[in-house]
N, C-alpha and C. Protein backbone atom coordinates (compact mmCIF):
# COMPACT_ATOMS: atom_id res chain seq x y z
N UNK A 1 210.11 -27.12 8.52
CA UNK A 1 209.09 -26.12 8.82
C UNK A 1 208.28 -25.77 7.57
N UNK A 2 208.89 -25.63 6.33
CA UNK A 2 208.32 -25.52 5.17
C UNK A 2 207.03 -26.50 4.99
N UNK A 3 207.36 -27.45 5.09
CA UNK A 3 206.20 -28.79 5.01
C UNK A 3 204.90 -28.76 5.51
N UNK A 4 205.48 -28.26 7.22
CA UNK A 4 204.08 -27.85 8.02
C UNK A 4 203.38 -26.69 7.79
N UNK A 5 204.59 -26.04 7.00
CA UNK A 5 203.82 -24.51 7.15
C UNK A 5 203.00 -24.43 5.33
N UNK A 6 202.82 -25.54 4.72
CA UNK A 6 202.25 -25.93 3.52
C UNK A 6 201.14 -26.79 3.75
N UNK A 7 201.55 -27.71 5.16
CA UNK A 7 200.05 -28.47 5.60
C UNK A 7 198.95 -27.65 6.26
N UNK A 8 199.68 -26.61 7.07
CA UNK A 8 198.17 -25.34 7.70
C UNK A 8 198.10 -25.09 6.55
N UNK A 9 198.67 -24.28 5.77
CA UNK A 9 197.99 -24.00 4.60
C UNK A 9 197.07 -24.59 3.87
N UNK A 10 197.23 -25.66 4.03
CA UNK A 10 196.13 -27.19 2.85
C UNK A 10 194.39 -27.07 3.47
N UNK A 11 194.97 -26.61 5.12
CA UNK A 11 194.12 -27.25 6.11
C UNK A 11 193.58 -26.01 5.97
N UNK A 12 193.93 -24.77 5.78
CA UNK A 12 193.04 -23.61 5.72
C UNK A 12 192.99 -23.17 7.35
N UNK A 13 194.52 -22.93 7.81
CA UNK A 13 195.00 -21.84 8.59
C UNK A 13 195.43 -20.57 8.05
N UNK A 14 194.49 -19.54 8.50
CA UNK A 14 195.20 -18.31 8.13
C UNK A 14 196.46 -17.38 9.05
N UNK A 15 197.69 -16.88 8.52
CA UNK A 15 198.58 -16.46 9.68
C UNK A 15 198.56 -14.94 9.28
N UNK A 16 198.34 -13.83 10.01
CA UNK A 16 198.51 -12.49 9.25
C UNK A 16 200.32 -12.00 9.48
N UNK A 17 200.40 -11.43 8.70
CA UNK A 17 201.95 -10.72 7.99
C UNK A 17 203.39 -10.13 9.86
N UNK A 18 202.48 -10.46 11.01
CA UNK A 18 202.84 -9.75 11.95
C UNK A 18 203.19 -11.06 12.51
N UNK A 19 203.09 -12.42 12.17
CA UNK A 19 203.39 -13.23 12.79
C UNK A 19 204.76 -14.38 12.13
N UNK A 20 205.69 -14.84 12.67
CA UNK A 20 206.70 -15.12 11.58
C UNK A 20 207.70 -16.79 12.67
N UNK A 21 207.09 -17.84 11.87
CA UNK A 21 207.98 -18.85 12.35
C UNK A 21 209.81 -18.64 12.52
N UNK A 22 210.22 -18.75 14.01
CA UNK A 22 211.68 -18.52 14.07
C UNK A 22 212.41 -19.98 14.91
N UNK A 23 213.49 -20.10 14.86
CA UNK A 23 213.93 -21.42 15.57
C UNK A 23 215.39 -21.08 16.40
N UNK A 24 214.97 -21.10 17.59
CA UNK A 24 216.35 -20.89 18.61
C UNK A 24 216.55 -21.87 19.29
N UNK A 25 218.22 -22.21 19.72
CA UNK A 25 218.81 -24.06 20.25
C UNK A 25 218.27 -23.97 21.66
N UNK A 26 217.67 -22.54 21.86
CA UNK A 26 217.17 -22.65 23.75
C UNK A 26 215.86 -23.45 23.71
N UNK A 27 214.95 -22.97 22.65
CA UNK A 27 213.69 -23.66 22.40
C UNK A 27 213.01 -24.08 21.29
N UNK A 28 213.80 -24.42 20.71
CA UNK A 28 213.40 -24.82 19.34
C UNK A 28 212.90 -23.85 18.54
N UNK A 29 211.75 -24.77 17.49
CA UNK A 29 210.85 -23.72 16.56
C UNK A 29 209.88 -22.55 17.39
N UNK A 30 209.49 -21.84 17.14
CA UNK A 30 208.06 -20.95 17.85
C UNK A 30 207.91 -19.84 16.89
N UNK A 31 206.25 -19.33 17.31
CA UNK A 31 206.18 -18.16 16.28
C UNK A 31 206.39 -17.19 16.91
N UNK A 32 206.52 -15.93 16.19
CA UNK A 32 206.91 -14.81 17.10
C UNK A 32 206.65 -13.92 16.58
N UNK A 33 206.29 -12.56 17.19
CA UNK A 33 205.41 -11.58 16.78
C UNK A 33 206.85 -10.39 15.85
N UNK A 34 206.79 -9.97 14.79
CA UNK A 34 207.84 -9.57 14.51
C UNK A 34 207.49 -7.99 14.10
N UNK A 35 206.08 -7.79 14.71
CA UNK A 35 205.44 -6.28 14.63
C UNK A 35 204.72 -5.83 16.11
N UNK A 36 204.56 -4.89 16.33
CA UNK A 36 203.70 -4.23 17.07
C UNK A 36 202.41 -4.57 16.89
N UNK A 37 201.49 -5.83 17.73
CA UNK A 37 199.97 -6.40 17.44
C UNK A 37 198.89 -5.29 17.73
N UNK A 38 198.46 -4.38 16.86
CA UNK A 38 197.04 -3.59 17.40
C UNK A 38 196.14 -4.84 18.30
N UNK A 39 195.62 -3.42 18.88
CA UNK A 39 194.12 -4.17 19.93
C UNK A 39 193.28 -4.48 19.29
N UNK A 40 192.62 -5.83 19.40
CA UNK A 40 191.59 -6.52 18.34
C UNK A 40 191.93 -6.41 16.72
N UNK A 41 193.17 -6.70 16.76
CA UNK A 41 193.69 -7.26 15.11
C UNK A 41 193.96 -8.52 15.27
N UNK A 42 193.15 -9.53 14.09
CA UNK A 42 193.17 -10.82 14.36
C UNK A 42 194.50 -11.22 13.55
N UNK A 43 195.21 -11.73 14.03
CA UNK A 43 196.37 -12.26 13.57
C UNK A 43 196.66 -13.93 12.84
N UNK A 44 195.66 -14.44 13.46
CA UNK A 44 195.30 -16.06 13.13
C UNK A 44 194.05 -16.56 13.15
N UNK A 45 193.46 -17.11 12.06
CA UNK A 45 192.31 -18.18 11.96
C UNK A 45 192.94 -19.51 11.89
N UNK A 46 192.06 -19.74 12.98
CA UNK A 46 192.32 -21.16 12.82
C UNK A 46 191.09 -22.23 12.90
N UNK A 47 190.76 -22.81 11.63
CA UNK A 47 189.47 -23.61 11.32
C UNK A 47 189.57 -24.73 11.80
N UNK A 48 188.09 -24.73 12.31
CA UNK A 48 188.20 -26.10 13.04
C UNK A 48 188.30 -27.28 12.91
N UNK A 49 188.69 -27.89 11.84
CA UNK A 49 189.18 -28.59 11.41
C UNK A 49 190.56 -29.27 11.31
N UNK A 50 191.31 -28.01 11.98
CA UNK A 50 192.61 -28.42 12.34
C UNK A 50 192.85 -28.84 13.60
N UNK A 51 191.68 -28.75 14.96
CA UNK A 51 191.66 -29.23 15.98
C UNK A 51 191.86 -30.45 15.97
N UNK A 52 192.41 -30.66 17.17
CA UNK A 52 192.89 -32.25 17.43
C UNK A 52 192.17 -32.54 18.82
N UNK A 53 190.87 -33.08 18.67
CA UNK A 53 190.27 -33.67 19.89
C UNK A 53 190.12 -34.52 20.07
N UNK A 54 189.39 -34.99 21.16
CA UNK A 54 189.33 -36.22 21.52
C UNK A 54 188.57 -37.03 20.43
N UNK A 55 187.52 -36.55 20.46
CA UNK A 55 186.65 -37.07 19.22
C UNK A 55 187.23 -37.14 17.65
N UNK A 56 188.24 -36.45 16.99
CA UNK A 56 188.92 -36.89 16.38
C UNK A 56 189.62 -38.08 16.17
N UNK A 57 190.38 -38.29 17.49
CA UNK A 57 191.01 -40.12 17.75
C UNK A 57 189.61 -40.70 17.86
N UNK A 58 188.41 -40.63 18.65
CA UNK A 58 187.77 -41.53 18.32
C UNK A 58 186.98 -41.93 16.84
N UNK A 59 187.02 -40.78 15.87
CA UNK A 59 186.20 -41.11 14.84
C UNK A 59 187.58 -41.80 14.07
N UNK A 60 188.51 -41.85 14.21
CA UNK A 60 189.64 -42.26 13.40
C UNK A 60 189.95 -43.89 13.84
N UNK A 61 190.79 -45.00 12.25
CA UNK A 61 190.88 -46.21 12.74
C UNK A 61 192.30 -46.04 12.75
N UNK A 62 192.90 -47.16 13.40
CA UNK A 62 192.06 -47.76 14.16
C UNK A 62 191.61 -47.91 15.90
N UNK A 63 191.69 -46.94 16.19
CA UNK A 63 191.32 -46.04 17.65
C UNK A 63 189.87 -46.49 17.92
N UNK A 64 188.66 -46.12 16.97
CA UNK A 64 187.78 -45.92 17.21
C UNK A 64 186.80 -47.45 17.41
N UNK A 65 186.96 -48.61 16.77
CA UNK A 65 186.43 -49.57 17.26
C UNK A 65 187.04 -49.99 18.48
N UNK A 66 188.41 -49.60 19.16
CA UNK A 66 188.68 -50.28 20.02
C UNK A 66 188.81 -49.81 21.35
N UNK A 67 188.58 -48.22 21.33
CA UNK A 67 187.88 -47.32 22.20
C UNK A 67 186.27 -47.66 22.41
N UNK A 68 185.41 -48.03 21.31
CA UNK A 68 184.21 -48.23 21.53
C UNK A 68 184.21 -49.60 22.47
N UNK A 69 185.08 -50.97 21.91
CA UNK A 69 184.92 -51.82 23.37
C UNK A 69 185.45 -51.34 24.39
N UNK A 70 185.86 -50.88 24.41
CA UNK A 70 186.26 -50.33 26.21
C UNK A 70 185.41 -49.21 26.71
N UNK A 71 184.15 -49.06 26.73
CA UNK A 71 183.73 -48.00 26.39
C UNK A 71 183.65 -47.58 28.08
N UNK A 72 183.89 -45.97 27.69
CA UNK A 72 184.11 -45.64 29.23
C UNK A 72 184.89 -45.48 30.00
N UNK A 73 185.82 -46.16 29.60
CA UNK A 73 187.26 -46.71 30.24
C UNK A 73 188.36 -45.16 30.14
N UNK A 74 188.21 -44.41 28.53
CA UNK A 74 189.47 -43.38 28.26
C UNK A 74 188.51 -42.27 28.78
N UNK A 75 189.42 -41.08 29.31
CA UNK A 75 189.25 -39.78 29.39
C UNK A 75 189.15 -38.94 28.11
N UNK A 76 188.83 -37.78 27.56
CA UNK A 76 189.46 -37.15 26.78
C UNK A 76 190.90 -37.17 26.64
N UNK A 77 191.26 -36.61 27.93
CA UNK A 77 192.77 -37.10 28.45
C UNK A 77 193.85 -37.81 27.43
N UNK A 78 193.58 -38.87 28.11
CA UNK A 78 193.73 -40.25 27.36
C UNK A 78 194.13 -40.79 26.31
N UNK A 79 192.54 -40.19 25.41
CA UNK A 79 192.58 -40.79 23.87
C UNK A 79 193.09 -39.78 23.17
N UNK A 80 193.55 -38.18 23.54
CA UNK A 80 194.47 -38.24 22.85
C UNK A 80 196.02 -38.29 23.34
N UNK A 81 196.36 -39.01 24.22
CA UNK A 81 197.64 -39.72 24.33
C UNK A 81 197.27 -40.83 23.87
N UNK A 82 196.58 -41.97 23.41
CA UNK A 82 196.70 -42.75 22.89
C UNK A 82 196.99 -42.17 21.21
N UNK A 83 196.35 -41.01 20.53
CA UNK A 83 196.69 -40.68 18.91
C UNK A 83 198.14 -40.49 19.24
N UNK A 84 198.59 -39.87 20.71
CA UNK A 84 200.43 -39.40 20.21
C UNK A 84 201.13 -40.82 20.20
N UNK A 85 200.56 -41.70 20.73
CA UNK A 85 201.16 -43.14 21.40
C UNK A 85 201.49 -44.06 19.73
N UNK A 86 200.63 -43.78 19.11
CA UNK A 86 200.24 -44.77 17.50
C UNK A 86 200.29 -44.29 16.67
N UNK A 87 200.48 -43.05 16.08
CA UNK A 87 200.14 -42.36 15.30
C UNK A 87 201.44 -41.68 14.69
N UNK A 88 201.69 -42.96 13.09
CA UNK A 88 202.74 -43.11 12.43
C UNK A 88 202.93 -41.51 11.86
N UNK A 89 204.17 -40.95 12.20
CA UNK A 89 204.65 -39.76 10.86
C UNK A 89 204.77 -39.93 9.82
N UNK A 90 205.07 -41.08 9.46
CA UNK A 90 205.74 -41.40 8.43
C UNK A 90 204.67 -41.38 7.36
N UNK A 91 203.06 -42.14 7.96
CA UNK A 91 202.11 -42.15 6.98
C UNK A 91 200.76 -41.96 7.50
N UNK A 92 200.81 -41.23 8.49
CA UNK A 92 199.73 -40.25 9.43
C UNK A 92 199.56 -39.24 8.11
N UNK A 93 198.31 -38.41 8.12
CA UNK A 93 197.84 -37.68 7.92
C UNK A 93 198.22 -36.18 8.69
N UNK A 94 198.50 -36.04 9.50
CA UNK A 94 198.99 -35.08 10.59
C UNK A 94 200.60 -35.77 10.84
N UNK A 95 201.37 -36.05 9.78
CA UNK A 95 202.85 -36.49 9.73
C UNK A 95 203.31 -35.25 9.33
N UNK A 96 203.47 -33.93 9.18
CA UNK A 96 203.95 -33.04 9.08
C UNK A 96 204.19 -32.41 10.63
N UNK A 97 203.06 -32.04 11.59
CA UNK A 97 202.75 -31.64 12.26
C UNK A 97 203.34 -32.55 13.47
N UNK A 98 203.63 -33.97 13.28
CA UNK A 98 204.23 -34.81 14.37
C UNK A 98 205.64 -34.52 14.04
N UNK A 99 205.94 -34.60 13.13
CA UNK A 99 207.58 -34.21 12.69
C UNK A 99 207.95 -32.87 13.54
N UNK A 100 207.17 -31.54 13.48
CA UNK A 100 207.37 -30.66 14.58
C UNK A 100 207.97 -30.62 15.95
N UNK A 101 207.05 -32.02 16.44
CA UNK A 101 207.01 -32.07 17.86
C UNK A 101 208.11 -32.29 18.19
N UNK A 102 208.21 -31.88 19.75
CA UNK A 102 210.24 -32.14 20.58
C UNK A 102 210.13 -33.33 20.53
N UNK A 103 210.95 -33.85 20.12
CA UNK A 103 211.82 -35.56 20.29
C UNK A 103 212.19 -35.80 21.71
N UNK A 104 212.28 -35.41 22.67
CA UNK A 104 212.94 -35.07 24.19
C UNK A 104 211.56 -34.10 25.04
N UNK A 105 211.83 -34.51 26.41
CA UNK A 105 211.73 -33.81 27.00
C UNK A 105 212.62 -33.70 28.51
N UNK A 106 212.64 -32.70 29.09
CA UNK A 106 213.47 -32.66 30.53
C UNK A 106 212.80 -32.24 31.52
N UNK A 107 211.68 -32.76 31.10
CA UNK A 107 211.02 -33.32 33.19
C UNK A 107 211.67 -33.85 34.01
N UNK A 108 211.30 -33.87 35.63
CA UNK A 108 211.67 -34.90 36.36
C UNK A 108 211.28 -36.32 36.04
N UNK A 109 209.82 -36.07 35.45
CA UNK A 109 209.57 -37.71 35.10
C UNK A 109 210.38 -38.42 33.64
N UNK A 110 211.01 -37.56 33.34
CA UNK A 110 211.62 -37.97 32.13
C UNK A 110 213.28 -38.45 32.30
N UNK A 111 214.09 -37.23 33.38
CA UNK A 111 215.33 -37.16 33.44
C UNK A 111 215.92 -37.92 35.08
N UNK A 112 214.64 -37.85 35.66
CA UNK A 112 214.93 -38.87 36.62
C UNK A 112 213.80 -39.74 37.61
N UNK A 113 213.41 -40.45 36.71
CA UNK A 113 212.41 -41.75 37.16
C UNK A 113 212.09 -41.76 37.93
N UNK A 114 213.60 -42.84 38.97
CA UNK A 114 213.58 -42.65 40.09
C UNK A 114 213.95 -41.93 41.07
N UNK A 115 213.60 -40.98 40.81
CA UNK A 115 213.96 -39.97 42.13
C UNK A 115 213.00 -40.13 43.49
N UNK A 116 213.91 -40.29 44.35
CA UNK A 116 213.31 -40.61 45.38
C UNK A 116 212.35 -39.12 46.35
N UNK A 117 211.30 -40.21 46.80
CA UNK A 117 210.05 -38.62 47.13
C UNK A 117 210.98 -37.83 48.42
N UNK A 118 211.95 -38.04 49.04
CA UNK A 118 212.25 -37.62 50.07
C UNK A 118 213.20 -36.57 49.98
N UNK A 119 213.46 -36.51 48.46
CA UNK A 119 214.41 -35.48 47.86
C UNK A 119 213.80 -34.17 47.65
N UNK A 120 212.85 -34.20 47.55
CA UNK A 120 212.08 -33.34 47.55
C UNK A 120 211.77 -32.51 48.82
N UNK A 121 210.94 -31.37 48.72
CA UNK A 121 210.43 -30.54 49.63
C UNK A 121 209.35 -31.33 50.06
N UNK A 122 208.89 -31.13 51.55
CA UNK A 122 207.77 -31.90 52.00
C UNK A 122 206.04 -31.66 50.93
N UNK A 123 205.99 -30.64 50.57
CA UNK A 123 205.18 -29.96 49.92
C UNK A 123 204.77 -30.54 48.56
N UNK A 124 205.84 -31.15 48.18
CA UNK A 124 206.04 -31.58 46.76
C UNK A 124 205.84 -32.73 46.66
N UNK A 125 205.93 -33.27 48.13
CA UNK A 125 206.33 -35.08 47.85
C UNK A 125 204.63 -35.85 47.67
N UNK A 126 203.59 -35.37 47.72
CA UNK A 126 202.52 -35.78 47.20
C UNK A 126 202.06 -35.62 46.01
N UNK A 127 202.35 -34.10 45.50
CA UNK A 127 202.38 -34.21 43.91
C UNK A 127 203.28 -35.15 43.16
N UNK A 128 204.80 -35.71 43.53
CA UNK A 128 205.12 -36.74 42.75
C UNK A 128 204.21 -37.92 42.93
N UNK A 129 204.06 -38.65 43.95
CA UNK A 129 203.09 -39.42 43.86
C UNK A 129 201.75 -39.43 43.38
N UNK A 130 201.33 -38.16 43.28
CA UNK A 130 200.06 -38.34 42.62
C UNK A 130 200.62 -38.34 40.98
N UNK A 131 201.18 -37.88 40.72
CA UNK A 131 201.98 -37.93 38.72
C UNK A 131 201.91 -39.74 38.86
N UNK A 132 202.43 -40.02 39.50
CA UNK A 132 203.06 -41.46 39.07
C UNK A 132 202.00 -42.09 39.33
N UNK A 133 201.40 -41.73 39.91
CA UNK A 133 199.98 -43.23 40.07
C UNK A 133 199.16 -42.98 38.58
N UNK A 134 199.11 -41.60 38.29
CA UNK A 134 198.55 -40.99 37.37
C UNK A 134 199.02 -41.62 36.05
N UNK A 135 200.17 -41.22 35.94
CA UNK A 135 201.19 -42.10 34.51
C UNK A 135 200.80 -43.62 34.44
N UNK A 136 200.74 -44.19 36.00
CA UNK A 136 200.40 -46.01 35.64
C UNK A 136 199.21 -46.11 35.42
N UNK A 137 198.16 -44.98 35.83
CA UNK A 137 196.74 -45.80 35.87
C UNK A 137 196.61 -45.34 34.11
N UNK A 138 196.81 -44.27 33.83
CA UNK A 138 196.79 -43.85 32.15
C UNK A 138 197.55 -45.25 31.50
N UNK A 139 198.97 -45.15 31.51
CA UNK A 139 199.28 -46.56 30.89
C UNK A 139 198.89 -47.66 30.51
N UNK A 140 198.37 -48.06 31.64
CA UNK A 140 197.38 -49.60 31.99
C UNK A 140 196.46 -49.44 31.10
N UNK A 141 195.47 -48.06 31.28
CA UNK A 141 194.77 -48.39 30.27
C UNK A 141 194.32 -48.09 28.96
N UNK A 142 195.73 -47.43 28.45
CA UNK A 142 195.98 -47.20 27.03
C UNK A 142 196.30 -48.84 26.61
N UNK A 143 197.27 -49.83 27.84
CA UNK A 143 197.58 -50.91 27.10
C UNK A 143 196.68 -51.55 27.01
N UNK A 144 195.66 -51.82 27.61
CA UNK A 144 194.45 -52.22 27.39
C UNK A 144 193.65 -52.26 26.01
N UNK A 145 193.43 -51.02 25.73
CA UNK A 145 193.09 -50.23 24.38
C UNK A 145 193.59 -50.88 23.27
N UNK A 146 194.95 -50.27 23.33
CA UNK A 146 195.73 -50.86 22.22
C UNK A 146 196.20 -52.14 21.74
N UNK A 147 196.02 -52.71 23.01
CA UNK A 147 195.97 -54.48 22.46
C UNK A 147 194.88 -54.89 21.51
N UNK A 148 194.03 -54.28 21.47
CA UNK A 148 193.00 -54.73 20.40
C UNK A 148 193.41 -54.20 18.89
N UNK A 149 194.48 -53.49 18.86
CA UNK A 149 194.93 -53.20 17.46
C UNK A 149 195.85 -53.00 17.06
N UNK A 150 196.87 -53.54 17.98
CA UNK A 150 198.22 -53.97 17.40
C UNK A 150 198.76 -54.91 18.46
N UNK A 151 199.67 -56.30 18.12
CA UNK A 151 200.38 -57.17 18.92
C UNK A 151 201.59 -56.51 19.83
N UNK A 152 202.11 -55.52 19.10
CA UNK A 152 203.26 -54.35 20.04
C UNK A 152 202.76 -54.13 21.29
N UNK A 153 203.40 -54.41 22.25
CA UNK A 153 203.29 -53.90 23.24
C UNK A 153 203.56 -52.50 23.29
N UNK A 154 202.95 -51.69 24.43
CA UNK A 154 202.94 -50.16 24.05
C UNK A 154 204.38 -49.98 25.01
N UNK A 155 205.12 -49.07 24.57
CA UNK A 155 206.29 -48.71 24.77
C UNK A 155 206.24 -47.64 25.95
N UNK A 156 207.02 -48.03 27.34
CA UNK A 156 206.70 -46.97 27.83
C UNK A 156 207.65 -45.59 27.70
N UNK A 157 209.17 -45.27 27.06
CA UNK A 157 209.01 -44.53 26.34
C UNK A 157 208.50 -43.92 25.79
N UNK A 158 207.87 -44.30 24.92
CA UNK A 158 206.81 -43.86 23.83
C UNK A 158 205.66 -43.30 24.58
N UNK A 159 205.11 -43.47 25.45
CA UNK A 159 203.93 -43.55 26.43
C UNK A 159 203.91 -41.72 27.21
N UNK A 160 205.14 -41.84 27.58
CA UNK A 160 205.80 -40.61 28.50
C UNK A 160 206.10 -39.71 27.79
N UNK A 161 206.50 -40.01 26.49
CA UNK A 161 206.44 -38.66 25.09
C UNK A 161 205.45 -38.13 25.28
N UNK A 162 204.20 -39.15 24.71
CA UNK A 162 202.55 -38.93 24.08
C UNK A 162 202.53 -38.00 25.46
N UNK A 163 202.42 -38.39 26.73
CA UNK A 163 201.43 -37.60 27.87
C UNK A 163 202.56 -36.72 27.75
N UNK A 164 203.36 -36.01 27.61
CA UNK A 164 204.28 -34.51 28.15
C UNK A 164 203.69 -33.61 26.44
N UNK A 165 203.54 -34.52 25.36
CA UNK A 165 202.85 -33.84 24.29
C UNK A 165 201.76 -33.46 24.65
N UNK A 166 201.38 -33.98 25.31
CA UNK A 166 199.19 -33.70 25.79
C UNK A 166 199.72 -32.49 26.90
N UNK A 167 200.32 -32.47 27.50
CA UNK A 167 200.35 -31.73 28.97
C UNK A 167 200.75 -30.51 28.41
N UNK A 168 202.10 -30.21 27.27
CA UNK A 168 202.60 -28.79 27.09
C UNK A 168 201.91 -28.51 26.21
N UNK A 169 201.23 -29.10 25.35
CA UNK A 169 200.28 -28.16 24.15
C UNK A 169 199.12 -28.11 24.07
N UNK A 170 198.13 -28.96 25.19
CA UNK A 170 196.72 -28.67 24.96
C UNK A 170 196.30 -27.19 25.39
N UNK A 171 195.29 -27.32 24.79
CA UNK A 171 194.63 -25.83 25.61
C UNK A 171 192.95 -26.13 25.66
N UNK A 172 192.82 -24.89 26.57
CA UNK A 172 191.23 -24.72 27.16
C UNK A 172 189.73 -24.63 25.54
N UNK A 173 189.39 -25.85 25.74
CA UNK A 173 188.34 -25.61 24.85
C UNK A 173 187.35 -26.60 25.19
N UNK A 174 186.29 -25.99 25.17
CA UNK A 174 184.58 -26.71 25.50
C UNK A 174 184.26 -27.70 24.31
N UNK A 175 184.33 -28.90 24.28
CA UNK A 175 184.05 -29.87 23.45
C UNK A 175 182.78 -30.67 23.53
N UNK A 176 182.07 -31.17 23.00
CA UNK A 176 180.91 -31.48 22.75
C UNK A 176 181.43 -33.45 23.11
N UNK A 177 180.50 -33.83 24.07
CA UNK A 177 181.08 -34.97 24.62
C UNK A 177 181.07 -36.01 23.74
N UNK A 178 182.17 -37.33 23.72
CA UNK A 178 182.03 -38.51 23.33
C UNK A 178 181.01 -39.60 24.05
N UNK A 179 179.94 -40.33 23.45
CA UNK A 179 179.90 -41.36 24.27
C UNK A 179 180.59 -42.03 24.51
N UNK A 180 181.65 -42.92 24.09
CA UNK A 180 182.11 -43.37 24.11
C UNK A 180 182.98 -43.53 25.01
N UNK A 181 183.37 -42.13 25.79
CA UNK A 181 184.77 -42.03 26.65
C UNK A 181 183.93 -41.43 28.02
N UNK A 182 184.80 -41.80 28.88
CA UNK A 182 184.93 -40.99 30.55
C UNK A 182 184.52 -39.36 30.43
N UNK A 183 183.36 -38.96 30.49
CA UNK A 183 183.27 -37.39 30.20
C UNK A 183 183.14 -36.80 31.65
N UNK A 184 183.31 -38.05 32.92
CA UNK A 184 182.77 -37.44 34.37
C UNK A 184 183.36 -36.24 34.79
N UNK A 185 184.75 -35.95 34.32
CA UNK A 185 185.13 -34.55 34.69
C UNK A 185 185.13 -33.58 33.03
N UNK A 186 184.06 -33.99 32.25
CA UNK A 186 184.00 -32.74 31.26
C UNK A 186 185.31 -32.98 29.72
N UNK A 187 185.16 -32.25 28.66
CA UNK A 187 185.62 -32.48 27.74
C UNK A 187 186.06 -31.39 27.06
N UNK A 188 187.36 -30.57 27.77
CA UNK A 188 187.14 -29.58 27.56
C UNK A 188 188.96 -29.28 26.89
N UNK A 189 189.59 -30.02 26.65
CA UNK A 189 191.21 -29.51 26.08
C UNK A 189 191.44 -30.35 24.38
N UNK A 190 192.38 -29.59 23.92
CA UNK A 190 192.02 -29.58 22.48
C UNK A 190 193.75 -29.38 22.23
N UNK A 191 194.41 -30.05 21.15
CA UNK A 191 196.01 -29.28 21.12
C UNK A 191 194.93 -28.77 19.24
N UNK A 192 196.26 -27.81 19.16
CA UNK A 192 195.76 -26.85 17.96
C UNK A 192 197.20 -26.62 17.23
N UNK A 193 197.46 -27.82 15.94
CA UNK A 193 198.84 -27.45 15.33
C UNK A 193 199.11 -25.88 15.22
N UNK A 194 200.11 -25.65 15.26
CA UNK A 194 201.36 -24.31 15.09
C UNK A 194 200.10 -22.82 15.95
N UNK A 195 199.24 -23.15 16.79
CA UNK A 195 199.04 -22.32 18.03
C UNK A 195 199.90 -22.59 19.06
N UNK A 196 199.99 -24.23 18.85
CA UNK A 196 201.34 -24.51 20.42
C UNK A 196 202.58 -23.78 19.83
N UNK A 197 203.28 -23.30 19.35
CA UNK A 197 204.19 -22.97 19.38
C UNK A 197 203.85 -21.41 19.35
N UNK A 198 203.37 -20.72 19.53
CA UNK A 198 203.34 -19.02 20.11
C UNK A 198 203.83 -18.93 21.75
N UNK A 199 204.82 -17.88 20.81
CA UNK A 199 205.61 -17.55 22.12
C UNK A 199 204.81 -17.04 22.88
N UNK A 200 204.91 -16.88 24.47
CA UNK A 200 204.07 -16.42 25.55
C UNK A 200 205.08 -15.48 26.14
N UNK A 201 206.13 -15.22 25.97
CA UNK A 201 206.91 -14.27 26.88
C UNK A 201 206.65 -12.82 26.40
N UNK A 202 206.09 -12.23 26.94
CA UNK A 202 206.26 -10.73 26.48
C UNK A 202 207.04 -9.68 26.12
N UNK A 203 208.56 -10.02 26.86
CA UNK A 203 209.76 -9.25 26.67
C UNK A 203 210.43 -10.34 25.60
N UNK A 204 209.77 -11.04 25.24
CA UNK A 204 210.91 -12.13 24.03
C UNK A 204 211.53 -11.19 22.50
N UNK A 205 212.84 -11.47 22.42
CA UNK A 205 213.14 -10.35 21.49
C UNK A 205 213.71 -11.39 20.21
């Protein structure tokens, strides 16, 4: 935590004195309010520069020539599950901030594959099917993508990390479109290092 909490710093995140990184085995790391927040006291800047958008993976190599041949093809969505899909810790630039992330997750799509749709409530059994067509048609064409810049085949492990990273930490933000990518439904989610981890429970003690 020290590491990351030296990389916002580099990056020119500000945290005010009421906010305090804690780590519990129920949910890992998160921040947590360890004062009483006044109304309209800003507690965090966060410069934009620390955003992680779509347009980020695309201005970055080697993403960005091989997003440009496919052009059209990724969502916002997408390209950034393709940055969680490739995008070494070890000698990433944002390798502090990937070191953070859960190693695991315990979805159904994670903890049981195949679960059959009939196990389910009638109600439900179209939302699994729509996830899973969803997961293959994304897959397909991340592998697509990524064949143009590495011989690895893309791991689908690895694949099902990147999208549950995109799904629990993006958030709502109006982005200024790529040409490059699928903008037909808009460009509007963004993940934002050490904002995903603020606690949301109100009674959290």
């Amino acid at each position: 935590m020290d590491d990351f909490i030296r990389w916002l710093a580099d990056r020119g995140l500000q945290v005010g004195s009421r906010l305090q990184p804690r780590y519990t085995e129920a949910t890992g790391w998160g921040i947590y309010a360890v004062d009483t927040v006044r109304p309209g006291e800003t507690v965090l800047r966060v410069p934009d520069s620390l955003l992680i958008r779509a347009s980020t993976v695309t201005s970055r190599s080697p993403y960005d020539e091989a997003i440009k041949k496919h052009h059209g093809l990724l969502t916002p969505f997408d390209t950034l599950v393709l940055f969680f899909c490739f995008e070494d810790e070890a000698t990433s630039d944002y390798g502090p901030y990937l070191r953070m992330l859960p190693r695991t997750f315990s979805t159904p799509a994670v903890v049981c594959p195949d679960l059959a749709a009939e196990a389910l409530p009638k109600a439900a059994q179209p939302l699994l099917h729509s996830q899973r067509e969803e997961l293959v048609q994304i897959y397909d064409k991340l592998a697509k993508v990524s064949n143009e810049f590495t011989d690895e085949p893309l791991s689908k492990e690895r694949f099902l990390w990147a999208w549950h990273v995109v799904n629990t930490r993006c958030i709502y933000v109006e982005n200024k479109h790529d040409p490059a990518l699928d903008n037909s439904h808009g460009d509007t989610i963004v993940i934002v290092p050490f904002v995903d981890l603020l606690n949301h429970a109100p009674d959290a003690q």
